[in-house]
N, C-alpha and C. Protein backbone atom coordinates (compact mmCIF):
# COMPACT_ATOMS: atom_id res chain seq x y z
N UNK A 1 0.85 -1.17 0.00
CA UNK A 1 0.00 0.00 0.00
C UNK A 1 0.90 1.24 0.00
N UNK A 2 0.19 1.88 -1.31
CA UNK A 2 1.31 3.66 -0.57
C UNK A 2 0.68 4.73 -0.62
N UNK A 3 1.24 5.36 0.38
CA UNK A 3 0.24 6.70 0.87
C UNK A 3 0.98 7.71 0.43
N UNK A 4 0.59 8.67 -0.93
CA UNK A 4 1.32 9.84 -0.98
C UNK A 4 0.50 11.02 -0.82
N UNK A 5 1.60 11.66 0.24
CA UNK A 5 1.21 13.32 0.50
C UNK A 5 2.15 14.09 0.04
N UNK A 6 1.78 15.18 -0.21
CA UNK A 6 2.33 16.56 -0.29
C UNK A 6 3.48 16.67 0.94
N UNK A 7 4.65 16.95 0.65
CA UNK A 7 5.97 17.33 1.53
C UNK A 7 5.26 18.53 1.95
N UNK A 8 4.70 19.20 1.27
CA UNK A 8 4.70 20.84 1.56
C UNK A 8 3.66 21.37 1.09
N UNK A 9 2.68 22.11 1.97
CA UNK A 9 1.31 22.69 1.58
C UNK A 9 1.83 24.32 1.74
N UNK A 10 1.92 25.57 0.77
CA UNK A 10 2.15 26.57 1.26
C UNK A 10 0.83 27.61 1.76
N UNK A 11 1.45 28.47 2.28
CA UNK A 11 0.48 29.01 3.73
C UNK A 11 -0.52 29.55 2.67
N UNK A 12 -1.52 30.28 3.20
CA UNK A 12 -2.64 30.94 1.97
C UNK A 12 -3.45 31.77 2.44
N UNK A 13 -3.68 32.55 2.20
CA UNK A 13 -4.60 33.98 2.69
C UNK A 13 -6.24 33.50 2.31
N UNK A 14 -7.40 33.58 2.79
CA UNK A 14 -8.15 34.00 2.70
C UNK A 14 -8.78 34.40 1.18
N UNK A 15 -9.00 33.82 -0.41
CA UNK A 15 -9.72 33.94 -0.85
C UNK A 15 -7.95 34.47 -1.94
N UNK A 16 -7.23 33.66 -1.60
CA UNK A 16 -5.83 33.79 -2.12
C UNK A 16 -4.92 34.65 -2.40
N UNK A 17 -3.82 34.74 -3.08
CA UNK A 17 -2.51 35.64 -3.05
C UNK A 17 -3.66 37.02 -4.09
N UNK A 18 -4.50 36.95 -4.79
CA UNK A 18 -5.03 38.04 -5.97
C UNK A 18 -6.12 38.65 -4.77
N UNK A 19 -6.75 38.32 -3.93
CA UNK A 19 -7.37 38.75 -3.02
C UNK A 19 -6.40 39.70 -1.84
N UNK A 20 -5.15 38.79 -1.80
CA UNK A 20 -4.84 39.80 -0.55
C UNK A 20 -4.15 41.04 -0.99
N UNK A 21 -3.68 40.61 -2.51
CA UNK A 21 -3.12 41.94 -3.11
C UNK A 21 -4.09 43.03 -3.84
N UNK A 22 -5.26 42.89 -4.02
CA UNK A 22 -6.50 43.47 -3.81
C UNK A 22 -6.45 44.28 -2.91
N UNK A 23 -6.66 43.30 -1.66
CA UNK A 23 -6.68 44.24 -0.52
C UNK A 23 -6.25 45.38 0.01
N UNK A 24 -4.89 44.76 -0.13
CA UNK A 24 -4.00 45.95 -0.10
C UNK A 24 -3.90 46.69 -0.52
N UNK A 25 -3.85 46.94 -1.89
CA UNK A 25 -4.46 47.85 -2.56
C UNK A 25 -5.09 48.91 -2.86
N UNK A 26 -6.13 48.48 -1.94
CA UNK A 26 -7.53 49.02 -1.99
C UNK A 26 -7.61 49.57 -0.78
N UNK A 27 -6.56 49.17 0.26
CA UNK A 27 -6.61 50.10 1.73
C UNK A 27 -5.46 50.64 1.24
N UNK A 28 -4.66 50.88 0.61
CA UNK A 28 -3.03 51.93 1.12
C UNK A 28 -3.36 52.69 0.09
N UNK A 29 -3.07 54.01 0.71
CA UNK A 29 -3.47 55.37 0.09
C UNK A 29 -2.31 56.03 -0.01
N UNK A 30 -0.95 56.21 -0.67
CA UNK A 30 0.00 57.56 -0.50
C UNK A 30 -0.52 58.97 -1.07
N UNK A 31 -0.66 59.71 -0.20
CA UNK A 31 -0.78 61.06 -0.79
C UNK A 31 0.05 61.94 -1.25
N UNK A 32 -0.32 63.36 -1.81
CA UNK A 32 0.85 63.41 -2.77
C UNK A 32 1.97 64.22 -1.72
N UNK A 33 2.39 64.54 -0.73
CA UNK A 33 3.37 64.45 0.10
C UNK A 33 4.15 63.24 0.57
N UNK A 34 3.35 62.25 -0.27
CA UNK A 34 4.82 60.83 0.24
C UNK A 34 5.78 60.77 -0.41
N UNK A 35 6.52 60.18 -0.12
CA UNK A 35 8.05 60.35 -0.59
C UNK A 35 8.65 58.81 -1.45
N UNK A 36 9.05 59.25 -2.62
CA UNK A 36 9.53 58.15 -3.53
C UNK A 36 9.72 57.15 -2.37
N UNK A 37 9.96 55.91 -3.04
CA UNK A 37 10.36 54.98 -2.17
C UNK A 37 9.94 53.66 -1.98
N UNK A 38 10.97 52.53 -1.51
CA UNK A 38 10.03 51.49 -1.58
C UNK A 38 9.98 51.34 0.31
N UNK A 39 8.96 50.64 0.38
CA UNK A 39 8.74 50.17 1.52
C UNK A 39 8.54 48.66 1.55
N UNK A 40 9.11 48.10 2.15
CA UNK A 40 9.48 46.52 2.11
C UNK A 40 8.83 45.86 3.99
N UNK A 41 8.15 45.18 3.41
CA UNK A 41 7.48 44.48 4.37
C UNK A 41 7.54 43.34 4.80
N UNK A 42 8.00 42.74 5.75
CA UNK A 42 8.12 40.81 6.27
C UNK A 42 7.39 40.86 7.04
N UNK A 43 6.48 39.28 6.45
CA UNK A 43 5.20 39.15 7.28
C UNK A 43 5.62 37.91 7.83
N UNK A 44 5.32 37.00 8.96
CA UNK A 44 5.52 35.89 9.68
C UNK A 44 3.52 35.30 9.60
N UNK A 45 3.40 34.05 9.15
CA UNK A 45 2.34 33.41 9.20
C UNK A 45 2.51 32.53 10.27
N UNK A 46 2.00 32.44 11.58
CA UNK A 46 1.96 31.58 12.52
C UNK A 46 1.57 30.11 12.26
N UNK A 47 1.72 29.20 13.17
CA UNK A 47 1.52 27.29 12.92
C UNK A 47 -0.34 27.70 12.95
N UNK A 48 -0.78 28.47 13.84
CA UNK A 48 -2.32 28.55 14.51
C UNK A 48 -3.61 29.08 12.99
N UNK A 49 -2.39 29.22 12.21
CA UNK A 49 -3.49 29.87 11.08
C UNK A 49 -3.44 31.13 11.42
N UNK A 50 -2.28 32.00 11.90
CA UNK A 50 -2.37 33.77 12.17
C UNK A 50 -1.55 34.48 11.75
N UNK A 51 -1.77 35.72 11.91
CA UNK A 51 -1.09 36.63 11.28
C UNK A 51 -0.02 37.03 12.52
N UNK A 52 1.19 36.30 12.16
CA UNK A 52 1.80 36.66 13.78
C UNK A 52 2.94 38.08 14.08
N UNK A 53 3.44 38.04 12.84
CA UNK A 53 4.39 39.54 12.68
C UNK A 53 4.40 40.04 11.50
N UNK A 54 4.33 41.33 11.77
CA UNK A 54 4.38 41.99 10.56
C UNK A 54 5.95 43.48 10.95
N UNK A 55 6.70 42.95 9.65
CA UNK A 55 7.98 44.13 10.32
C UNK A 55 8.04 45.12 9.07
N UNK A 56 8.41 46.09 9.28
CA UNK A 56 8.07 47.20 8.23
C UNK A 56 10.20 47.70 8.43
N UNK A 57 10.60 46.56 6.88
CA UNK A 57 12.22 46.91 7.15
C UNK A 57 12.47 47.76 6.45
N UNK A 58 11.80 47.97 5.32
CA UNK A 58 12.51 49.87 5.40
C UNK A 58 11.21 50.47 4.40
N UNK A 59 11.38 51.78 4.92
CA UNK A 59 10.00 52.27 4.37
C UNK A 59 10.37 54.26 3.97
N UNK A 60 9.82 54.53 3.41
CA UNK A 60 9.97 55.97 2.76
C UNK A 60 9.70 56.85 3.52
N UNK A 61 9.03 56.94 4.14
CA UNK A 61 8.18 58.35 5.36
C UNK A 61 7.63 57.50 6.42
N UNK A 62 7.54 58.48 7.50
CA UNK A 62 6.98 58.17 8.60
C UNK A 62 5.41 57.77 8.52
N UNK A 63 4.71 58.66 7.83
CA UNK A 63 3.34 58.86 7.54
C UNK A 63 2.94 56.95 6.50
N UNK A 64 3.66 56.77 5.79
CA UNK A 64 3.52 55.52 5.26
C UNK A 64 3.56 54.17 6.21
N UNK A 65 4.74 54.40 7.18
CA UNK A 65 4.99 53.67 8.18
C UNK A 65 3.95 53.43 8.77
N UNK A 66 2.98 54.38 9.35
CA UNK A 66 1.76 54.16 10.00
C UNK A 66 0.79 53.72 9.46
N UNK A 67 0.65 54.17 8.22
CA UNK A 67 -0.33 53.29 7.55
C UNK A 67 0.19 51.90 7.29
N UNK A 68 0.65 51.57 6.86
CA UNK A 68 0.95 50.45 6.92
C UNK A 68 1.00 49.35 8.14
N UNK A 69 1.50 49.60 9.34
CA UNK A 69 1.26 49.49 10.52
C UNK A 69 -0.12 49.18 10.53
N UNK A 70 -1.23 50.19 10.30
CA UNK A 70 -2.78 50.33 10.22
C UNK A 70 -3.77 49.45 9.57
N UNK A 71 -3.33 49.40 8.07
CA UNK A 71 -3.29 48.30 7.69
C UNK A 71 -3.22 46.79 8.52
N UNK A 72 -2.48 47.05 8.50
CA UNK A 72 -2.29 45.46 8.48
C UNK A 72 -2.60 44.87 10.22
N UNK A 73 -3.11 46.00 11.07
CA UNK A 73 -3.23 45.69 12.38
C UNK A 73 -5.10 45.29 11.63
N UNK A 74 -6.07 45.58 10.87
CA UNK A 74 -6.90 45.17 10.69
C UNK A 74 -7.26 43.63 10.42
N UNK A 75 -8.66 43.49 10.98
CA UNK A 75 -9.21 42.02 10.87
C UNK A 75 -9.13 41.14 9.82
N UNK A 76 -9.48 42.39 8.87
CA UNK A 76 -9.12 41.63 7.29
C UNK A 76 -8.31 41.04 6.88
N UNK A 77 -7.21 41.45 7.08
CA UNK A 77 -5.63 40.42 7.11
C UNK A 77 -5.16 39.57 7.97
N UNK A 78 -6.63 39.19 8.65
CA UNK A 78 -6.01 37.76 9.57
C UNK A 78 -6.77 36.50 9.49
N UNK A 79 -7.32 36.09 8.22
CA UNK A 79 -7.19 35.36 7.69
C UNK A 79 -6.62 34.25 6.42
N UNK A 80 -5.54 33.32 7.81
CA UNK A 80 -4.91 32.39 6.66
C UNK A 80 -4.75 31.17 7.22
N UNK A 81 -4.40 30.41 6.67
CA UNK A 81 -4.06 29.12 6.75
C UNK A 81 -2.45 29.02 6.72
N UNK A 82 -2.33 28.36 7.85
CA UNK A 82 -0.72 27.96 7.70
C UNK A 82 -0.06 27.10 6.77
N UNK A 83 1.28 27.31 6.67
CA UNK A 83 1.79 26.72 6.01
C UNK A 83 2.29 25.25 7.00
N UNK A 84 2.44 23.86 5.83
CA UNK A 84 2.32 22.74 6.07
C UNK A 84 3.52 22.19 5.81
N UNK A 85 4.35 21.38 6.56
CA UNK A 85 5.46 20.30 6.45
C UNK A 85 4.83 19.03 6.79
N UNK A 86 4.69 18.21 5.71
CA UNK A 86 3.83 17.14 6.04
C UNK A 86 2.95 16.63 7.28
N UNK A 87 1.87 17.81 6.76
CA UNK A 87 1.05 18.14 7.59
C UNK A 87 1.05 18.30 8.33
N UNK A 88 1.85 18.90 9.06
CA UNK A 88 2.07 19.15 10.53
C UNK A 88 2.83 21.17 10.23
N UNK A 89 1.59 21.81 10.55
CA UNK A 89 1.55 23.01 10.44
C UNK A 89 3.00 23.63 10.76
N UNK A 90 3.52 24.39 10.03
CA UNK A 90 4.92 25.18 10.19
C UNK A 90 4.80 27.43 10.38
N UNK A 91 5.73 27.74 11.05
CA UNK A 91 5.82 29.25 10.71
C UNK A 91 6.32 29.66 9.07
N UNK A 92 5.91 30.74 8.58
CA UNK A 92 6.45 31.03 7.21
C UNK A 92 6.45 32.64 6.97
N UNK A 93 7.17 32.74 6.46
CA UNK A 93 7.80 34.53 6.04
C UNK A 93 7.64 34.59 4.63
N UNK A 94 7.47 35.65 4.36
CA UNK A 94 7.17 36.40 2.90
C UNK A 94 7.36 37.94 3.23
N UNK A 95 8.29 38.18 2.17
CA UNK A 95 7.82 39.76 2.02
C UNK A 95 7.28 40.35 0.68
N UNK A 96 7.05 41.70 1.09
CA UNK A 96 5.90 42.69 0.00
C UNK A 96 6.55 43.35 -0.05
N UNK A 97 7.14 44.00 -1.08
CA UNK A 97 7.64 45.73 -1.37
C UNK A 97 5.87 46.60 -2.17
N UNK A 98 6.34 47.72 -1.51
CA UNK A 98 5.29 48.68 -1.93
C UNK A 98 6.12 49.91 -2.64
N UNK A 99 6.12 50.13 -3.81
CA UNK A 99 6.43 51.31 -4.17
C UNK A 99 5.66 52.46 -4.12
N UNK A 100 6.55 53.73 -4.05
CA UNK A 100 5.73 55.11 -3.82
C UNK A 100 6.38 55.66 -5.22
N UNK A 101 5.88 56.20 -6.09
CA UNK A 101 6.49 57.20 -7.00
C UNK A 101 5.45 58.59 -6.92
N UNK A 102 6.25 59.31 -6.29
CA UNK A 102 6.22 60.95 -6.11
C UNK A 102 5.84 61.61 -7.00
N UNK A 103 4.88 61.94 -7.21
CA UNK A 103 4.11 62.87 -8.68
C UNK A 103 4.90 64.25 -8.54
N UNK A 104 5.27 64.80 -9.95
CA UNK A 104 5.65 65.99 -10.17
C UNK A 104 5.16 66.50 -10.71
């Protein structure tokens, strides 16, 4: 008899990767005082199915910083499913860059 599984199930947001980049999207606002720039984001997906850290490693303005922060402290982004090592739920990291380009 043989039983095959998946080595590796990766983690998954809530209605998937085109949904959460939607999201985001659709909440981050730069106005036109933000400052070129990328802002680069590492997120930590917990074993529990959560959203367990979010680190903001480098970012353009202060004012972005908070939003972002804001973001992502909302309900909406805490649904996911963990990521899987034969089946037995694991932590997982990803990051996001956000670009700002500064209207002239």
């Amino acid at each position: 008899m043989d039983i095959c599984i998946e080595p590796f199930d990766n983690l998954e947001f809530k209605g998937g990767t085109n949904a959460f980049r939607r999201m985001l999207y659709n909440k981050f606002k730069a106005d036109k005082n933000s400052k070129s720039g990328e802002n680069l984001i590492r997120i930590t997906i917990g074993r529990k199915n959560n959203l367990e850290l979010v680190e903001i490693v480098k970012y353009s303005d202060e004012k972005i910083r908070k939003q972002i922060e804001g973001i992502f402290s909302l309900k909406d982004f805490s649904y996911w499913s963990s990521a899987r090592l034969y089946r037995i739920p694991v932590k997982k990291q990803f990051e996001i860059s956000i670009f700002i380009d500064a209207k002239k």
